[in-house]
N, C-alpha and C. Protein backbone atom coordinates (compact mmCIF):
# COMPACT_ATOMS: atom_id res chain seq x y z
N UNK A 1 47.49 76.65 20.59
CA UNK A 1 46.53 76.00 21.47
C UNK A 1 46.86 76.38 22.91
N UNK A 2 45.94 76.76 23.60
CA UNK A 2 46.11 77.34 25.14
C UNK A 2 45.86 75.76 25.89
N UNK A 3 47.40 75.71 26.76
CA UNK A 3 46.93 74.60 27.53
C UNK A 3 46.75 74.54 28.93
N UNK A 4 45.98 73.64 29.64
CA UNK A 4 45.08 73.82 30.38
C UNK A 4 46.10 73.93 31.99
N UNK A 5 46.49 73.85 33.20
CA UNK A 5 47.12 73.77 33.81
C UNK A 5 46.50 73.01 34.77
N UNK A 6 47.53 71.79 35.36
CA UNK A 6 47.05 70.55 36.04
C UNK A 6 46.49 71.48 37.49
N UNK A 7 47.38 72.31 37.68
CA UNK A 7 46.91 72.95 39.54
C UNK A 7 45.77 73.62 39.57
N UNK A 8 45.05 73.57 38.93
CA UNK A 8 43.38 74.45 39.09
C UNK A 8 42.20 73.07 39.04
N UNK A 9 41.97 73.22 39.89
CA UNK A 9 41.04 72.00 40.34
C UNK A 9 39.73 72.18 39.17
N UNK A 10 39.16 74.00 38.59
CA UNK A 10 38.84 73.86 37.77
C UNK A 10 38.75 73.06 36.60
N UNK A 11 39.87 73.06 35.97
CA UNK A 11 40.37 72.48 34.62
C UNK A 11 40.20 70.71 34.39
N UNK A 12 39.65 70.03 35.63
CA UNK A 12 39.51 69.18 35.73
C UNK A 12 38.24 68.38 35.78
N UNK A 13 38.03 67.34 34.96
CA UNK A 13 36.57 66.59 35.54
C UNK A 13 37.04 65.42 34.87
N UNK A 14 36.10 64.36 35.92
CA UNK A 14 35.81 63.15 35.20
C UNK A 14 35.79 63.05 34.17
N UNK A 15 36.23 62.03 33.46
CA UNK A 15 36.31 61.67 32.29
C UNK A 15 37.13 62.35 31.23
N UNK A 16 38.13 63.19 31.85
CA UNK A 16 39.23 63.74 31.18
C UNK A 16 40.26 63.12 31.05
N UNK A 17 40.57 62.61 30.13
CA UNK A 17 42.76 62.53 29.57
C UNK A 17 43.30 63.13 30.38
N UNK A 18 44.37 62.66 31.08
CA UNK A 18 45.02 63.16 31.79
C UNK A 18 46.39 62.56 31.71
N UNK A 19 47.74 62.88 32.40
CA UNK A 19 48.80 62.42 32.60
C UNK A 19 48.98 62.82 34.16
N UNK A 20 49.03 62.12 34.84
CA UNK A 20 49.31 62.22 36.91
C UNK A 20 51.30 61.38 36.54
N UNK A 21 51.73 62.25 37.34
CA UNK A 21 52.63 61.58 38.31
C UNK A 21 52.32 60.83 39.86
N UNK A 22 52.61 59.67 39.74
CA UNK A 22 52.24 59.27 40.50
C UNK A 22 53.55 59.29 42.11
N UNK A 23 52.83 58.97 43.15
CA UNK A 23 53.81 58.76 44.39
C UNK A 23 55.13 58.00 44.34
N UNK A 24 55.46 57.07 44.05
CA UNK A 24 56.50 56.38 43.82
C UNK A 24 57.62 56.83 42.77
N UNK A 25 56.80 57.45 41.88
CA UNK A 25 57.38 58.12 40.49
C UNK A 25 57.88 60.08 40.37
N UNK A 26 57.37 59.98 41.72
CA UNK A 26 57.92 61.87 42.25
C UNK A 26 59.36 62.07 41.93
N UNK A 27 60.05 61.19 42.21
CA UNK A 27 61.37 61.43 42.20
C UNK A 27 61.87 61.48 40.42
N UNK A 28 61.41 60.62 40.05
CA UNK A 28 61.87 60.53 38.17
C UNK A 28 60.91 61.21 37.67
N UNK A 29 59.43 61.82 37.62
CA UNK A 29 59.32 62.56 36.78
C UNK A 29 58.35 61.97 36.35
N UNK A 30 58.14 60.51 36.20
CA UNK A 30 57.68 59.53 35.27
C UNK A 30 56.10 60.05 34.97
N UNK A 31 54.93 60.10 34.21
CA UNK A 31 54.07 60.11 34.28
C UNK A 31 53.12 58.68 33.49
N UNK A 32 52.21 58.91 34.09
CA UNK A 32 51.23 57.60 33.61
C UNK A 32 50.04 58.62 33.01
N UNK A 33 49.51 57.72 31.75
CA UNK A 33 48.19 58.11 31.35
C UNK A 33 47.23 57.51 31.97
N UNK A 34 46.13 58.50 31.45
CA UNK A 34 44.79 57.67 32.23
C UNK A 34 43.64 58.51 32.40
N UNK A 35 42.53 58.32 32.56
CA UNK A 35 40.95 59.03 32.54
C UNK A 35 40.96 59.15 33.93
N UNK A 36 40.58 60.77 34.17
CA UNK A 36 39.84 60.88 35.29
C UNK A 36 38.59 60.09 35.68
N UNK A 37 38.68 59.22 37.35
CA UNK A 37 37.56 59.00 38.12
C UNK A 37 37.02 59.60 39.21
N UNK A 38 38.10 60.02 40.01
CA UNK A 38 37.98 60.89 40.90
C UNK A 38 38.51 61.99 41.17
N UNK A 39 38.30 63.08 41.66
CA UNK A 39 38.77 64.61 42.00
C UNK A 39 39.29 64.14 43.45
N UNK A 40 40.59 64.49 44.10
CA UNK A 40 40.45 64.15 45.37
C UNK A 40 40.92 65.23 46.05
N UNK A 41 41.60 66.28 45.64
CA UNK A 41 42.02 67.97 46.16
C UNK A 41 40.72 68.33 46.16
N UNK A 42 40.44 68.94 47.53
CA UNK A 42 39.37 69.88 47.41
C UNK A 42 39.58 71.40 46.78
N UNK A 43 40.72 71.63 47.39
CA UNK A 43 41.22 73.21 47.25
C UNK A 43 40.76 72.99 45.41
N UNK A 44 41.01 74.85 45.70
CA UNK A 44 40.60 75.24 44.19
C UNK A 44 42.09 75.26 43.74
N UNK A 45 43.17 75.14 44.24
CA UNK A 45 44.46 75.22 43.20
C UNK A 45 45.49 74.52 44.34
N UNK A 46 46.60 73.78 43.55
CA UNK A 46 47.33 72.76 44.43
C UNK A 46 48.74 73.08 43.48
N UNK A 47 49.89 73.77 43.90
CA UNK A 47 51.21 74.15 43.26
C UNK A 47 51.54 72.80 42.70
N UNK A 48 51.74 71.92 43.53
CA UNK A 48 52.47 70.60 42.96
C UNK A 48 50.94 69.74 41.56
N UNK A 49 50.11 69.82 41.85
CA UNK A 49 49.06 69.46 40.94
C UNK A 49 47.90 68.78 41.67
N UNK A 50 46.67 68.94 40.89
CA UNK A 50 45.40 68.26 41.99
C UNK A 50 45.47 66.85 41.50
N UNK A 51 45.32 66.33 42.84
CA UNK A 51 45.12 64.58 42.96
C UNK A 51 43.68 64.16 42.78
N UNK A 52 44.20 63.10 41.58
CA UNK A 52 43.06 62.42 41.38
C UNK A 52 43.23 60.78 41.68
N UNK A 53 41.90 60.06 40.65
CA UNK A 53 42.11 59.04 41.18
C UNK A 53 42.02 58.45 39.46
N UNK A 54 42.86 57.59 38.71
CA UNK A 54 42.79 57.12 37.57
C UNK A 54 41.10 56.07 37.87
N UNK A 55 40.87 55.70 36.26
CA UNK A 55 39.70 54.72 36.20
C UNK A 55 40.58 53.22 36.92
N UNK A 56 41.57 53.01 36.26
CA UNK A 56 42.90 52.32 37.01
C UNK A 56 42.83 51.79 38.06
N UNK A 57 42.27 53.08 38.92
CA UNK A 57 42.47 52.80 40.62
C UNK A 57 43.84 53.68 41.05
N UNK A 58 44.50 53.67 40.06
CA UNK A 58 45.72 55.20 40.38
C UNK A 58 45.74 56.06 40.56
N UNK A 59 46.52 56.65 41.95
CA UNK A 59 46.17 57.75 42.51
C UNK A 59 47.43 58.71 42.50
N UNK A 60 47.28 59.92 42.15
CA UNK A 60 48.64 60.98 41.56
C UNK A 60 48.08 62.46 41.42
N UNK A 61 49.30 63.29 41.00
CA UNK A 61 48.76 64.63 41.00
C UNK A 61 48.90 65.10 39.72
N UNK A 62 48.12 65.79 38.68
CA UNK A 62 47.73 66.29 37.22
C UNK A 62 49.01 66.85 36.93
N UNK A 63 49.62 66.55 35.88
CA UNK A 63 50.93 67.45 35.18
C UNK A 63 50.65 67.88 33.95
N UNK A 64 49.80 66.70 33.25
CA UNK A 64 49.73 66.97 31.92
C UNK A 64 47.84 66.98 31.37
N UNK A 65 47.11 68.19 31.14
CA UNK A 65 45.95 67.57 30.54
C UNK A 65 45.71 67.40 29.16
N UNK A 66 45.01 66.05 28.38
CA UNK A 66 44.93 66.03 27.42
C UNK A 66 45.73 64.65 27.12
């Protein structure tokens, strides 16, 4: 299975599975699940991962899709 990579703003839309690390959690690694609501990187590619916004209200950058 080819998997998708969090830094291409492509690979991303609403209503996708996702796993974000969030701000507080940069340092450990930690990731949270959760559905894309918002896209918030404009750029088309972001090294560290594009920030979104969970349905949640959580805001982090894509590590894991799916």
């Amino acid at each position: 299975m080819n998997e998708l990579s969090g830094t291409e703003r492509r690979n991303i839309n609403p209503g996708l599975s996702v796993s974000i690390v969030l701000k507080q959690d940069q340092r450990t690694g930690k990731l949270t699940k959760g559905i894309v609501k918002d896209i918030l990187t404009s750029a088309p590619k972001h090294t560290h991962g594009i920030k979104v916004r969970l349905a949640t209200g959580e805001v982090g950058r894509v590590k894991i899709i799916g």
